[in-house]
Each structure stands twice: as C-alpha cells, then as structure tokens.
N, C-alpha and C. Protein backbone atom coordinates (compact mmCIF):
# COMPACT_ATOMS: atom_id res chain seq x y z
N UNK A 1 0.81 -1.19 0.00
CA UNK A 1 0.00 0.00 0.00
C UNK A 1 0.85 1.25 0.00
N UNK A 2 1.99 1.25 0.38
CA UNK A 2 3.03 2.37 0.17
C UNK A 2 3.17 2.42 -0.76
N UNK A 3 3.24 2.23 -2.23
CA UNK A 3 3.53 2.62 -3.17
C UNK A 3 2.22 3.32 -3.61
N UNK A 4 0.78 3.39 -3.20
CA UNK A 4 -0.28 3.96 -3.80
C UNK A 4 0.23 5.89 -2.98
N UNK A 5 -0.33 6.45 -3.71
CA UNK A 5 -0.45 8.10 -3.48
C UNK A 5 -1.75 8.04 -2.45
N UNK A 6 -1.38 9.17 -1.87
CA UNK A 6 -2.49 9.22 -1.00
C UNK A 6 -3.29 9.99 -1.78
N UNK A 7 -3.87 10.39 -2.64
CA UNK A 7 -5.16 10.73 -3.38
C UNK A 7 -6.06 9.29 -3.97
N UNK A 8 -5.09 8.10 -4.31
CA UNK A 8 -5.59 7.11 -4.69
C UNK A 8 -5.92 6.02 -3.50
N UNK A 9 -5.27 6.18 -2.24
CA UNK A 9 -6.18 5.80 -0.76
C UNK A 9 -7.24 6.36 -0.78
N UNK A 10 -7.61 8.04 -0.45
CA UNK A 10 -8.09 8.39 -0.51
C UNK A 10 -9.56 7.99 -1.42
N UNK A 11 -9.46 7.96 -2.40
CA UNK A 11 -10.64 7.14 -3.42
C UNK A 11 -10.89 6.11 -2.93
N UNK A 12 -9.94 5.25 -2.54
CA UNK A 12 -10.77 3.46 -1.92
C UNK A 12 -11.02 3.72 -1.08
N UNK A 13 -10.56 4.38 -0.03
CA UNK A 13 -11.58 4.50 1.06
C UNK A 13 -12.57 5.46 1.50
N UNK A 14 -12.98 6.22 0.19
CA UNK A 14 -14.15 6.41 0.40
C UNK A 14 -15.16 5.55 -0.41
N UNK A 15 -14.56 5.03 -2.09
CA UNK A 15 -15.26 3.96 -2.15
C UNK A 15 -15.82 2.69 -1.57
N UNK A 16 -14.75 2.51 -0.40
CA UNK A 16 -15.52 1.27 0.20
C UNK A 16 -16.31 2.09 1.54
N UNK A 17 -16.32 3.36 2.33
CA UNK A 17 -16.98 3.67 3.20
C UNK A 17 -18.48 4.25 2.08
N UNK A 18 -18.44 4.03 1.11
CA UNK A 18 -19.90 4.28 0.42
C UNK A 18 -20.52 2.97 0.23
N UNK A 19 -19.33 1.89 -0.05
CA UNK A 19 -19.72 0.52 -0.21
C UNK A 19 -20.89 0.38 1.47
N UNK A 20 -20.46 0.61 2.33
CA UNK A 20 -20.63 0.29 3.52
C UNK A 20 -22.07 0.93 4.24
N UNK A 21 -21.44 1.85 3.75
CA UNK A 21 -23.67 2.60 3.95
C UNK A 21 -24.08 2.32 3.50
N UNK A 22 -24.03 2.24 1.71
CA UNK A 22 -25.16 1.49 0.68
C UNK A 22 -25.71 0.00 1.76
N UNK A 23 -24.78 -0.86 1.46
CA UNK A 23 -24.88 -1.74 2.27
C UNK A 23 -26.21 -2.03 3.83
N UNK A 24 -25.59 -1.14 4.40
CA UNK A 24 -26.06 -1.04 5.43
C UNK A 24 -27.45 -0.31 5.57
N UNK A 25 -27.92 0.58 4.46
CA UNK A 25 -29.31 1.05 3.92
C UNK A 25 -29.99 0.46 3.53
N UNK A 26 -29.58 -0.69 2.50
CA UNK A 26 -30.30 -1.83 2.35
C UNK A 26 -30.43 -2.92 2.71
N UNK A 27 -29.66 -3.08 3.75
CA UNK A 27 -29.76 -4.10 4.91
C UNK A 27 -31.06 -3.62 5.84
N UNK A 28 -30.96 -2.22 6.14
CA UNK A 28 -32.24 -2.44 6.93
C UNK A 28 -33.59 -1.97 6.41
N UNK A 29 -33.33 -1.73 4.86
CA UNK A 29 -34.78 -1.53 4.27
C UNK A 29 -35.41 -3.01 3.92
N UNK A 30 -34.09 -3.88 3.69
CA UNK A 30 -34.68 -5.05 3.70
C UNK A 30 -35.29 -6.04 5.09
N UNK A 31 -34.46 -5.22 5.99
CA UNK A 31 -35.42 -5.77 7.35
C UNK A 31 -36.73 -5.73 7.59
N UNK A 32 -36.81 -4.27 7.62
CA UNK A 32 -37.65 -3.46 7.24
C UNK A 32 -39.32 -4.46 6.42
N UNK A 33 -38.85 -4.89 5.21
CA UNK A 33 -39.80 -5.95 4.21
C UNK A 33 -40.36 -7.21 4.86
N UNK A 34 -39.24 -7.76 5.63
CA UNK A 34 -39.03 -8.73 5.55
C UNK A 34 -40.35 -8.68 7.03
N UNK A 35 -40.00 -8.03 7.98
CA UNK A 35 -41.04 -7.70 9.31
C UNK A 35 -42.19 -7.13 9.13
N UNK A 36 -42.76 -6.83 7.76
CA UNK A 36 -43.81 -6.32 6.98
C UNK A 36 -44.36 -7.66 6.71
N UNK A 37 -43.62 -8.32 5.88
CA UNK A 37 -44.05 -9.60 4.85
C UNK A 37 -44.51 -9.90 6.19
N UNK A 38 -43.75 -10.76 7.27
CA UNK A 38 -44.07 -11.77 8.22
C UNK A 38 -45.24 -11.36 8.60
N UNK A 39 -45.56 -9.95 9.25
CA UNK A 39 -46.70 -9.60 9.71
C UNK A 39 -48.24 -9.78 8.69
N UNK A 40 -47.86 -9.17 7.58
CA UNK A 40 -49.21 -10.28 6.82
C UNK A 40 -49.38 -11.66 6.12
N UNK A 41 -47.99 -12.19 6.49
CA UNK A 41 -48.51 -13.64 6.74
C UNK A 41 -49.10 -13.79 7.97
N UNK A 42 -48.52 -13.34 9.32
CA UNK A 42 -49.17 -14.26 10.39
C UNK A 42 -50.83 -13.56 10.25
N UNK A 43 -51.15 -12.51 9.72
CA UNK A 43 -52.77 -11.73 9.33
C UNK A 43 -53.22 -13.13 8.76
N UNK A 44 -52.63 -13.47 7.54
CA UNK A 44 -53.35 -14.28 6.55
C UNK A 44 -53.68 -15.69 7.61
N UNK A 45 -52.12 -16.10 8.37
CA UNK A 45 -52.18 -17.71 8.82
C UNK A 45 -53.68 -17.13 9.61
N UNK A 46 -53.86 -16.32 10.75
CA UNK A 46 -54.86 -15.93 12.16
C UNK A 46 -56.45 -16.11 10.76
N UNK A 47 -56.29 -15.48 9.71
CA UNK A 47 -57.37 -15.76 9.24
C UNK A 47 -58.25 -16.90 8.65
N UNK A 48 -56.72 -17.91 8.43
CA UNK A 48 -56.76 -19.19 7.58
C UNK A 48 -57.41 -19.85 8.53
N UNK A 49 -56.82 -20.26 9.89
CA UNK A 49 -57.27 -20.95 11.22
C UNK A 49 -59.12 -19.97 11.41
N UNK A 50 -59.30 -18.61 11.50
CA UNK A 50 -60.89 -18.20 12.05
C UNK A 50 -61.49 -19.10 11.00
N UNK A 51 -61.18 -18.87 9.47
CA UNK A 51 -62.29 -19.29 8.55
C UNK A 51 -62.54 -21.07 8.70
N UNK A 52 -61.45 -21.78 8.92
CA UNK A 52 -61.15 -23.32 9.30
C UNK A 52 -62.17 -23.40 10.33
N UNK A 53 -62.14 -22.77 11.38
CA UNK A 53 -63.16 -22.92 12.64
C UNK A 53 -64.82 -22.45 12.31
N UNK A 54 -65.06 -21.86 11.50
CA UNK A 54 -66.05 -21.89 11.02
C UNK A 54 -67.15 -23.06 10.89
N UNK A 55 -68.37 -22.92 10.33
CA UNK A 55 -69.04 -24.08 10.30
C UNK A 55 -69.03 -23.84 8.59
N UNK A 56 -69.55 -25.54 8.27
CA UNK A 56 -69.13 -24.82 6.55
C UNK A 56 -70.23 -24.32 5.86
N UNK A 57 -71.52 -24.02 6.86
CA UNK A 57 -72.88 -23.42 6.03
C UNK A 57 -72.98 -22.00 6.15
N UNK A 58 -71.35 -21.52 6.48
CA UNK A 58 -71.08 -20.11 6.96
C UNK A 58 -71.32 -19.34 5.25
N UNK A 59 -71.41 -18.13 5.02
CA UNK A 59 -71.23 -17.38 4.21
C UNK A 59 -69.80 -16.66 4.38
N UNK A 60 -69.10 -16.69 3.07
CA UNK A 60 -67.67 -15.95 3.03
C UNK A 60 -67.84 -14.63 2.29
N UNK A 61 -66.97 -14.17 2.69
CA UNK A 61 -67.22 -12.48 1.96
C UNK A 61 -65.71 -11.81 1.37
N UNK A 62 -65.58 -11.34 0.45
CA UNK A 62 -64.08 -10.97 0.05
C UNK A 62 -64.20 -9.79 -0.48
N UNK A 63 -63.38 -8.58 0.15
CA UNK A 63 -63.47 -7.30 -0.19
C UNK A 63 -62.88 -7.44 -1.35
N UNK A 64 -63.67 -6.43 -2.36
CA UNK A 64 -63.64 -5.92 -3.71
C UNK A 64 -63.85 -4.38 -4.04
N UNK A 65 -62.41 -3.89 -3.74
CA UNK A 65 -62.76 -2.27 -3.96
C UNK A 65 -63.91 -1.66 -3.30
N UNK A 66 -64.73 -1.31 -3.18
CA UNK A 66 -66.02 -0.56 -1.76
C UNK A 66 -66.97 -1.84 -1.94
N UNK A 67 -66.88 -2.81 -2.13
CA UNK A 67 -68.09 -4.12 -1.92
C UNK A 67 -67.41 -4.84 -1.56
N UNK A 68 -68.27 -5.65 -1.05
CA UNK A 68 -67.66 -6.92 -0.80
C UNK A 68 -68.87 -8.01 -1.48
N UNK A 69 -68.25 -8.99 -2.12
CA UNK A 69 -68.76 -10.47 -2.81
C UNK A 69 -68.43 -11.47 -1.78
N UNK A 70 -69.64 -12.00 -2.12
CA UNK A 70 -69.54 -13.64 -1.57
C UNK A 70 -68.72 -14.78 -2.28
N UNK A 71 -67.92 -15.58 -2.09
CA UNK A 71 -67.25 -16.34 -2.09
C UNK A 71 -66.94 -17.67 -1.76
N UNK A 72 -67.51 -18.62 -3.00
CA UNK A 72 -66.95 -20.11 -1.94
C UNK A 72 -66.05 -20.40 -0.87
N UNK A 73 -66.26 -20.94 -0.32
CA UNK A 73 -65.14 -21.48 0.68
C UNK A 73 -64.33 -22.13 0.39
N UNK A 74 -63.92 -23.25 -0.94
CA UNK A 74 -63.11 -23.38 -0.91
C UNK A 74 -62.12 -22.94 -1.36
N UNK A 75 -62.54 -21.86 -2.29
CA UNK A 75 -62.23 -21.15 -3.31
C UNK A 75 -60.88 -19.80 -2.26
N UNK A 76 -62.13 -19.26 -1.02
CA UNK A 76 -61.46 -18.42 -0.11
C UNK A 76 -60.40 -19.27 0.20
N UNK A 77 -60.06 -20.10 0.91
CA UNK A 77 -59.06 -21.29 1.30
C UNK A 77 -58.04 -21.26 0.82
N UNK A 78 -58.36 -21.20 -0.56
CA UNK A 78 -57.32 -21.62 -1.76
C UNK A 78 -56.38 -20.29 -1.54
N UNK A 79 -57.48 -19.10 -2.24
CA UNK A 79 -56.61 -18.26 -1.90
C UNK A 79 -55.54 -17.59 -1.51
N UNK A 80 -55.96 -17.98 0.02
CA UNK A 80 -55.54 -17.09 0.98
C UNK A 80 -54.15 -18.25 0.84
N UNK A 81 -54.29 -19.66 1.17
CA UNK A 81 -52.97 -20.84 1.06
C UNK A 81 -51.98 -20.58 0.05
N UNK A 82 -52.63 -19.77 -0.72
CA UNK A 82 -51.89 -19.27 -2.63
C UNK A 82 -50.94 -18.08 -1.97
N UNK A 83 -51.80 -17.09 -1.05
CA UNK A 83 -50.91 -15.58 -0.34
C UNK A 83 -50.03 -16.10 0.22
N UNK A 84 -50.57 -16.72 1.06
CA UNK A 84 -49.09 -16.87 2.55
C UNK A 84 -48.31 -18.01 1.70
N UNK A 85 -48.43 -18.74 0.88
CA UNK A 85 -47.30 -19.75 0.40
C UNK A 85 -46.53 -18.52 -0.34
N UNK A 86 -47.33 -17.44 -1.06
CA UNK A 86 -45.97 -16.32 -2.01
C UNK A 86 -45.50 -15.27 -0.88
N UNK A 87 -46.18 -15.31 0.01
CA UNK A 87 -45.42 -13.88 1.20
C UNK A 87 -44.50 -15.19 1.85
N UNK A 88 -44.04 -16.22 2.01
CA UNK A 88 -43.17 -17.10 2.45
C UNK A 88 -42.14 -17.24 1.81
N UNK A 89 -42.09 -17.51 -0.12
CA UNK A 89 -41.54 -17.13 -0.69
C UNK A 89 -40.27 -16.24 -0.82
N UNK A 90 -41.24 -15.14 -0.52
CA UNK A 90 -40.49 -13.53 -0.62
C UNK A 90 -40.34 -13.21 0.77
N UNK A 91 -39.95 -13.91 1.46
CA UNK A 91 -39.50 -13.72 2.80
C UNK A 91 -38.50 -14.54 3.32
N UNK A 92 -38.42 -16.10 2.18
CA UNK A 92 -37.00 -16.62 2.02
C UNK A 92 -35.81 -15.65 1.44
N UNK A 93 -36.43 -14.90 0.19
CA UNK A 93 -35.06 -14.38 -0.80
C UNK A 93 -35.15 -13.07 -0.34
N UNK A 94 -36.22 -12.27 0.87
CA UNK A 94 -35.43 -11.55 1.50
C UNK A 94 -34.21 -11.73 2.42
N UNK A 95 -34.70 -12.93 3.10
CA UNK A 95 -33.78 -13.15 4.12
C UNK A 95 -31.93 -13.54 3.52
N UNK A 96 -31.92 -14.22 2.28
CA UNK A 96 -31.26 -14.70 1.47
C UNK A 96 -30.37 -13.08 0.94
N UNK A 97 -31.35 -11.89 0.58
CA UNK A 97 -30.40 -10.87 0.39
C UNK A 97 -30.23 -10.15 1.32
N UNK A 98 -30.78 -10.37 2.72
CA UNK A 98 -29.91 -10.08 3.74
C UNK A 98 -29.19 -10.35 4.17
N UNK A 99 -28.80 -11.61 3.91
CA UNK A 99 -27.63 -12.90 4.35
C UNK A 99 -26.14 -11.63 3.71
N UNK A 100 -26.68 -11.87 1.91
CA UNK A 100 -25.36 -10.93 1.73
C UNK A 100 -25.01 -9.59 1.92
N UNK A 101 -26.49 -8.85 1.94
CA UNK A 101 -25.87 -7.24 2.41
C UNK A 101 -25.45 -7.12 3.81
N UNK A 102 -25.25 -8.40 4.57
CA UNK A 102 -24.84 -7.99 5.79
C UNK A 102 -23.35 -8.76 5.47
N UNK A 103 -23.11 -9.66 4.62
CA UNK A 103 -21.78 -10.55 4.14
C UNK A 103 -21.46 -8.77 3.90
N UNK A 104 -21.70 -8.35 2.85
CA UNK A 104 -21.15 -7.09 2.13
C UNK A 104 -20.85 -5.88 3.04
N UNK A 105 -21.56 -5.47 4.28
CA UNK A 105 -21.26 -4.53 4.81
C UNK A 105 -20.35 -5.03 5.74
N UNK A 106 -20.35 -6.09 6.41
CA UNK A 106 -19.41 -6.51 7.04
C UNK A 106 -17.58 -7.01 6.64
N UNK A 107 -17.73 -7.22 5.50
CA UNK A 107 -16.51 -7.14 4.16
C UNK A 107 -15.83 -5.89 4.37
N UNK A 108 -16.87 -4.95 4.43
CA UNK A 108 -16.61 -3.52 3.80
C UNK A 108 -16.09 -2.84 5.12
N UNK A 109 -16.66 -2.80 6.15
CA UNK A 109 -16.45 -3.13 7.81
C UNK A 109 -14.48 -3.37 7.71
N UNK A 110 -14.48 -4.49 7.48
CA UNK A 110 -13.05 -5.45 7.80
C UNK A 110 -12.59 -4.73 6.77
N UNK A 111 -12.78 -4.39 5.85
CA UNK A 111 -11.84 -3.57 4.86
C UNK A 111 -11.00 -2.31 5.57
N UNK A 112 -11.99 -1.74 5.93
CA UNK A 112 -12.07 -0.72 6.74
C UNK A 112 -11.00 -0.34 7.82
N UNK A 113 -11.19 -1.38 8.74
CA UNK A 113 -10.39 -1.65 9.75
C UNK A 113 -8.93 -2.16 9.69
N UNK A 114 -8.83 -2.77 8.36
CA UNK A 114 -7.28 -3.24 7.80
C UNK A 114 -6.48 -2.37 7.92
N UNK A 115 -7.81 -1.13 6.55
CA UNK A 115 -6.57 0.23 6.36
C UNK A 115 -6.31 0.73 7.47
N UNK A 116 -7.39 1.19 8.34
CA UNK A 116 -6.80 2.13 9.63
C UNK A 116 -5.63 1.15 10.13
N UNK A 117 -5.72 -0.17 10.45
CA UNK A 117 -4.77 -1.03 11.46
C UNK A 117 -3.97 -1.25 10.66
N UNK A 118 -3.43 -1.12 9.44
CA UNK A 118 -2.18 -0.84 8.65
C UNK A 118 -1.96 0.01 8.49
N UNK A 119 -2.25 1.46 8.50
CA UNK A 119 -1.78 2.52 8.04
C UNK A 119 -0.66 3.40 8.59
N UNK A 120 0.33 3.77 7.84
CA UNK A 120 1.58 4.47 8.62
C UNK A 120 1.22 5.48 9.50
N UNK A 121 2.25 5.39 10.34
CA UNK A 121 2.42 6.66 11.26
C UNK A 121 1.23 6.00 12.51
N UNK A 122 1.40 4.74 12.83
CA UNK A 122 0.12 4.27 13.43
C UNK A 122 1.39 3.44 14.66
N UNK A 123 1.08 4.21 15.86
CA UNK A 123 1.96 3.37 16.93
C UNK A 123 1.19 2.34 17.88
C-alpha cells in the first residue's frame, strides 16, 4: 500500500466507506420488508385458522374495492394458502439478500479496519 499516493487511498476508502452505507441502507430496508411480509402472513395464517373454525354453512365475503362479494369457501381457502405460500416465498429471498448485504457490509467493515490497522504513522 506504500507505493499507492495518497489521493488514490483516498478514493478506496471512500469507495468502500460508500460501499458500507449502501450496504447497510439496504440491509435495513430489507429488514424493514421482511417484518412487513411476516406480519401479513401471520394476518393471513390468524385468518386461515378463524375461517377453518367456522361451520361450513357459513357465508364468506371478500373485499372488492367498496363491496364486498360472496365467495366459496373453498375457493377463499385456496386463496388465501396461494398468499401466505408467495409472502413465504419472498420472505425466504429476502432473508437470502440479507444474508449478503450484511456478508457485504461486514466485508466492507473489515476492509475498513485493515486500512486504519495498517496505516503508517500508526503506533
């Protein structure tokens, strides 16, 4: 690293301290999703179990823009098993690109800490 100029330190380490916020912005916007998603799955599971407890000569109802329609039951069932199986989904490959923006900010982290803990004039 002694042979780089300090204008060209300078550039990597602010490129990797930008690496490191990016990072870390979308680490927690993806938290963020991911504690969204869960919460209307467990809506959907609390609803899957009321409508299950039901009797089956119940009437179902499914909001439609300012009405609401009636709806088979098994049809509602299906549904809703169709939502929470895709909000499960997308709550694996959030978790999956949180795995790496936290690999990535933490990279960027240890990068970080190299230069300062190598850098001259450092007793």
């Amino acid at each position: 690293m002694a042979t780089l100029s300090d204008d060209t330190l300078r550039k990597i380490l602010v490129q990797i301290q930008q690496t490191a916020v990016q990072s870390q912005r979308a680490l927690n916007v993806s938290k963020q999703q991911i504690a969204a998603k869960e919460r209307e799955r467990r809506i959907l599971q609390l609803t899957i179990e009321e409508i299950t407890s039901l009797q089956e000569d119940v009437n179902l109802y499914k909001g439609v823009g300012k009405m609401f329609m009636q709806v088979p039951r098994p049809a509602m069932e299906r549904d809703l098993k169709d939502e929470e199986k895709e909000l499960t989904e997308d709550i694996k490959n959030l978790e999956k690109k949180s795995k790496y923006l936290e690999k990535q900010f933490n990279d960027a982290q240890a990068q970080l800490r190299d230069i300062f803990h190598n850098a001259p004039g450092q007793s």
